[in-house]
C-alpha atoms as a PDB file:
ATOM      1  CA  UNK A   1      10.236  -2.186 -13.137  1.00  0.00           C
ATOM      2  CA  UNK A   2       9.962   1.582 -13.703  1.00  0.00           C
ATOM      3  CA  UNK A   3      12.225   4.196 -12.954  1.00  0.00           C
ATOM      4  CA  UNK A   4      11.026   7.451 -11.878  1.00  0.00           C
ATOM      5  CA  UNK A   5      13.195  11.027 -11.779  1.00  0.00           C
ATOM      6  CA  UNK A   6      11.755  14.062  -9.751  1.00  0.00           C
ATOM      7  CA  UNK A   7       8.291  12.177  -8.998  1.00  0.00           C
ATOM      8  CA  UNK A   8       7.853  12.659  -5.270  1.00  0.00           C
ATOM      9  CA  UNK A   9       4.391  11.094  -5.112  1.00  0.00           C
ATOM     10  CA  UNK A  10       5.446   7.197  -5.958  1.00  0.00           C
ATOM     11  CA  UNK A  11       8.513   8.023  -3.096  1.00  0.00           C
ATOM     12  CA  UNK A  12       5.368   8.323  -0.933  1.00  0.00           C
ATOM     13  CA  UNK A  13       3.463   6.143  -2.363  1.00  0.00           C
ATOM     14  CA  UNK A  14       6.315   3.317  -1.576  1.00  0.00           C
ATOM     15  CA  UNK A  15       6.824   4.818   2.153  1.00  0.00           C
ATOM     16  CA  UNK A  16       2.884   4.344   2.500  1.00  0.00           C
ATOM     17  CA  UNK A  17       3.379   0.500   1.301  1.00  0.00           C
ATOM     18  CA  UNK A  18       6.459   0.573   3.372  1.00  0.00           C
ATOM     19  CA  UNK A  19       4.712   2.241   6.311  1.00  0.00           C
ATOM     20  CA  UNK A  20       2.071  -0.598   6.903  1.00  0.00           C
ATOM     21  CA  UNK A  21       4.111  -4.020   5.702  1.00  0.00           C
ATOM     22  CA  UNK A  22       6.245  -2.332   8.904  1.00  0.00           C
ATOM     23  CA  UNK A  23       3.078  -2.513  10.632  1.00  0.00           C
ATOM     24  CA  UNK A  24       2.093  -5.493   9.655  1.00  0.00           C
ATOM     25  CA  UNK A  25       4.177  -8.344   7.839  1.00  0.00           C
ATOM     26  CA  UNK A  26       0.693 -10.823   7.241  1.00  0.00           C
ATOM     27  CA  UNK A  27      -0.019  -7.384   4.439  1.00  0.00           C
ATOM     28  CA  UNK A  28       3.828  -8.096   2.763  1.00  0.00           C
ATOM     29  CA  UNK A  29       2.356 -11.760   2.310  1.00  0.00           C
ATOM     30  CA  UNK A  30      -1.246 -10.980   0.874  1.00  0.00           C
ATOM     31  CA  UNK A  31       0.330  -8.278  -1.136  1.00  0.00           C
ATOM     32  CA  UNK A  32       3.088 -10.886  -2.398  1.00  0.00           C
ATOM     33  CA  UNK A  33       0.880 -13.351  -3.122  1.00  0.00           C
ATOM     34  CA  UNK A  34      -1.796 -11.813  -5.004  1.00  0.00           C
ATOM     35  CA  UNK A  35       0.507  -9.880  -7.180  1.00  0.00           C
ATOM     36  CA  UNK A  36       1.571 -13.598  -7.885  1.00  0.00           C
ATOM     37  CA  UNK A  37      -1.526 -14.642  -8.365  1.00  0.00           C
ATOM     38  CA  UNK A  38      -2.884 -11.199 -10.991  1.00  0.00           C
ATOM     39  CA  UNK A  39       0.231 -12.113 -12.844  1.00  0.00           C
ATOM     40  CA  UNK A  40      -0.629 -15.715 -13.115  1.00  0.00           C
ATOM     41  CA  UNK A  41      -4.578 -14.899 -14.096  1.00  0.00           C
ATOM     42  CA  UNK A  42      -3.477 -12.766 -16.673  1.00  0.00           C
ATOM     43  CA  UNK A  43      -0.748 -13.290 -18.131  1.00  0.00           C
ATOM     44  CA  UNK A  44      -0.851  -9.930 -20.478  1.00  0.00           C
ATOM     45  CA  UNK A  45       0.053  -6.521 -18.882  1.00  0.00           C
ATOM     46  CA  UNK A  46      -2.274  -4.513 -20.269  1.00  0.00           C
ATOM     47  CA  UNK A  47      -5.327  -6.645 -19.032  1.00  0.00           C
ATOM     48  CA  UNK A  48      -4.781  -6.794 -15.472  1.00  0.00           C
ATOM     49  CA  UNK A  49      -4.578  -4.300 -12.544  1.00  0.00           C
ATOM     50  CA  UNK A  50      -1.261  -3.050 -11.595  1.00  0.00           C
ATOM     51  CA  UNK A  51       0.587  -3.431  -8.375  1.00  0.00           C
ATOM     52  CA  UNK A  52       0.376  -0.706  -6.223  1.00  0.00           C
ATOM     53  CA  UNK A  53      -3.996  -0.742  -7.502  1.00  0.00           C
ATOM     54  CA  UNK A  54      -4.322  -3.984  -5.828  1.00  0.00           C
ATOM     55  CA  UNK A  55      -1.935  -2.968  -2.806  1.00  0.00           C
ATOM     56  CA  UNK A  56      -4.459  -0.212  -2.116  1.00  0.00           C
ATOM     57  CA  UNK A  57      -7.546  -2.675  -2.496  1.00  0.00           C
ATOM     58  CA  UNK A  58      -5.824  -4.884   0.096  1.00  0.00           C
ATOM     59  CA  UNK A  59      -5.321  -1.980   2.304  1.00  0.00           C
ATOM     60  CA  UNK A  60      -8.979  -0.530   1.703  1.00  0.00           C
ATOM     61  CA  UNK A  61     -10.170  -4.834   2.915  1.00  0.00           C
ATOM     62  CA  UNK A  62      -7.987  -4.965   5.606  1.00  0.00           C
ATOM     63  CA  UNK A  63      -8.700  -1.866   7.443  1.00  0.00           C
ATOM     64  CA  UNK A  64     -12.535  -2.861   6.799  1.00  0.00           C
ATOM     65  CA  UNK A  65     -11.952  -6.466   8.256  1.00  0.00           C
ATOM     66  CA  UNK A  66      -9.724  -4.127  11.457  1.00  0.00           C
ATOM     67  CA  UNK A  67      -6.559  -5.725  10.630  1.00  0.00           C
ATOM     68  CA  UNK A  68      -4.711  -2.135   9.263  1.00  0.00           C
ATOM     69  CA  UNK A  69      -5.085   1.477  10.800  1.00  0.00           C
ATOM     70  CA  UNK A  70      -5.460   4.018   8.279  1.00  0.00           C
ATOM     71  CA  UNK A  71      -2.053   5.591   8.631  1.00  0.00           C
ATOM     72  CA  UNK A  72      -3.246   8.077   6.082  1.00  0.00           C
ATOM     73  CA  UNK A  73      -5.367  10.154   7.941  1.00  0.00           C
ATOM     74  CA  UNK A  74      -5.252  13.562   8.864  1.00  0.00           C
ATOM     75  CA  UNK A  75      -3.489  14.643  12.281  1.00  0.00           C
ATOM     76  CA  UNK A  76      -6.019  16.574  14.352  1.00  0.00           C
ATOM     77  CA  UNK A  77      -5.293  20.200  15.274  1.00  0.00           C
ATOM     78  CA  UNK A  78      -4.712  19.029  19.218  1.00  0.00           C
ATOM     79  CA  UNK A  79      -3.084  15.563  17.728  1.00  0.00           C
ATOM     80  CA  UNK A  80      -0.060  17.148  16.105  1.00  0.00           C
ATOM     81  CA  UNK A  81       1.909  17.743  19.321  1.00  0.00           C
ATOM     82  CA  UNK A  82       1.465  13.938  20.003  1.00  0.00           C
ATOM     83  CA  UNK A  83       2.488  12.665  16.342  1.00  0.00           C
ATOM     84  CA  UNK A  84       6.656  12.038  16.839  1.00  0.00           C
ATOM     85  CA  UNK A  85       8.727  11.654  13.635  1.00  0.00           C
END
């Protein structure tokens, strides 16, 4: 586990991962279960791909395969008065 202080981009980077497991819980279960299985394949830190890298792979397949939106792209001009927060 790391601990970050003042780093604003892995707070969004978690409220991205956040964003579509809300969307979606089959992602928290792919995501949970292949950073069970990288961990498993190998076994030494340094040789395998870290979380949030195979999180964004996942994403990247399942908005290919239509499953996720891509809730990271850019609001329109004419779709900001439509986006509520």
């Amino acid at each position: 586990m790391d601990i970050f202080i003042n780093s604003i981009l892995q707070v969004f980077n978690s409220e991205l991962l956040f964003s579509y497991g809300a969307y979606d819980y089959r992602f928290v279960k792919l995501a949970l279960t292949i950073k069970h299985w990288n961990k498993k394949i190998f076994p030494d830190r340094k040789k395998r791909l870290n979380s949030f890298t195979v999180n964004l792979m996942l994403i990247a397949f399942l908005q290919l395969k239509g499953v996720l939106p891509n809730l990271q792209r850019v609001v329109g001009r004419d779709e900001r008065n439509l986006v509520q927060y």
